[in-house]
Protein backbone atom coordinates (compact mmCIF):
# COMPACT_ATOMS: atom_id res chain seq x y z
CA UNK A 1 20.11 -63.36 -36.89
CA UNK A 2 23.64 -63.63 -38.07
CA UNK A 3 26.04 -62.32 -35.33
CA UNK A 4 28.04 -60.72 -37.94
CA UNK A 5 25.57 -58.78 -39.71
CA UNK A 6 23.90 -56.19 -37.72
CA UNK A 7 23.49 -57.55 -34.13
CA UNK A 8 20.33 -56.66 -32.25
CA UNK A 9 19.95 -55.77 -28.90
CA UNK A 10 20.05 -59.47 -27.43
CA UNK A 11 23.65 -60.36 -29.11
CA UNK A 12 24.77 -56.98 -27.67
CA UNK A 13 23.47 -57.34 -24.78
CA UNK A 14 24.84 -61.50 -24.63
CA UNK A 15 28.19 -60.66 -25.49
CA UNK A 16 28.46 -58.16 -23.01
CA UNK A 17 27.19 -60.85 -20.02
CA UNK A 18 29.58 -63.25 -21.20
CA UNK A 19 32.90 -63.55 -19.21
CA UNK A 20 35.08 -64.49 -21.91
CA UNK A 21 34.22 -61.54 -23.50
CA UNK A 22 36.36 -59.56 -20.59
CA UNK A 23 40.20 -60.08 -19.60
CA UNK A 24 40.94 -60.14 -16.07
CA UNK A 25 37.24 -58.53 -16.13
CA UNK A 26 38.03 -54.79 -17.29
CA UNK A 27 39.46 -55.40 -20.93
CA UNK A 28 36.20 -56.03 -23.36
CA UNK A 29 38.06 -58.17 -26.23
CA UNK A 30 35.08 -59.73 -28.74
CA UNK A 31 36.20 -59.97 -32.32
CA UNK A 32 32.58 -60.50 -33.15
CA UNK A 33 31.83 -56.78 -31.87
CA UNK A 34 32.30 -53.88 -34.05
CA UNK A 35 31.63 -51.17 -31.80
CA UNK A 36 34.67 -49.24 -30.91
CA UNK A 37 32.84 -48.00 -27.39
CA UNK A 38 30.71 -50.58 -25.71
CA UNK A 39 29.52 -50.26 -22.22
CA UNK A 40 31.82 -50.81 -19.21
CA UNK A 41 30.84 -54.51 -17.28
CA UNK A 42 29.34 -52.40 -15.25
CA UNK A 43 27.20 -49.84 -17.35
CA UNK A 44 26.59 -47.63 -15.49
CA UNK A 45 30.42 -46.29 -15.50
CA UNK A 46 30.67 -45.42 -19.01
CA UNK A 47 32.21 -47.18 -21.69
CA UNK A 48 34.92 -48.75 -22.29
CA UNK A 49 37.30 -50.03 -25.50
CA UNK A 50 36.54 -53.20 -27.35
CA UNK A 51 40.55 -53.83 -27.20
CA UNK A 52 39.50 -56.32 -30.61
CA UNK A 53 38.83 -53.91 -32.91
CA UNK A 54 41.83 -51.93 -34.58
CA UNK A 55 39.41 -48.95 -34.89
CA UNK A 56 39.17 -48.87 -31.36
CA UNK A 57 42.72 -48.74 -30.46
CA UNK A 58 43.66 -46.42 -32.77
CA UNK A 59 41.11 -44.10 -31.66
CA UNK A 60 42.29 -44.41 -27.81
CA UNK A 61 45.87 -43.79 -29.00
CA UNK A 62 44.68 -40.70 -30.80
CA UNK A 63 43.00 -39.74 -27.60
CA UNK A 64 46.14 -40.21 -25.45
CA UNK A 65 48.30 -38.09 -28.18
CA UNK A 66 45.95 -35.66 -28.16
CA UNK A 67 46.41 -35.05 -24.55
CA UNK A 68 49.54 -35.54 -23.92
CA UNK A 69 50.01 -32.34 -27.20
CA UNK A 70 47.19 -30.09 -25.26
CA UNK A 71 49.60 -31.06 -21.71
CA UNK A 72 52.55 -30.05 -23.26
CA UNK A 73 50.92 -26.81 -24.80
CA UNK A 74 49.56 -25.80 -21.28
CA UNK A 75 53.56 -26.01 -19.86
């Protein structure tokens, strides 16, 4: 299966063993991956950012903007 197209369950799961895939081993950065909210390296935590795709950050900054309005509002 093309890694690009559609990944199944095994890429997903590959990419997400793979060290390379993980800076300093908390950042998930895989260009490859298009899912803004993959699974911490250690799943069962939650999930994480895939710090690769633009969708990603934007939606974390969003996040943090939103929060820091609702903070602000709650002075």
């Amino acid at each position: 299966m093309d890694e690009d197209n559609k990944p199944n369950k095994e890429t997903f799961e590959r990419w997400h063993r793979d060290p390379s895939n993980w800076i300093w081993g908390i950042f998930y950065f895989n260009k490859k991956d298009k899912r803004i909210f993959p699974p911490k390296r250690l799943s069962y935590f939650g999930w994480t950012i895939n710090f690769a795709n633009p969708y990603s950050v934007l939606t974390f900054l969003v996040l943090i903007l939103v929060i820091l309005i609702v903070m602000k509002q709650l002075k």
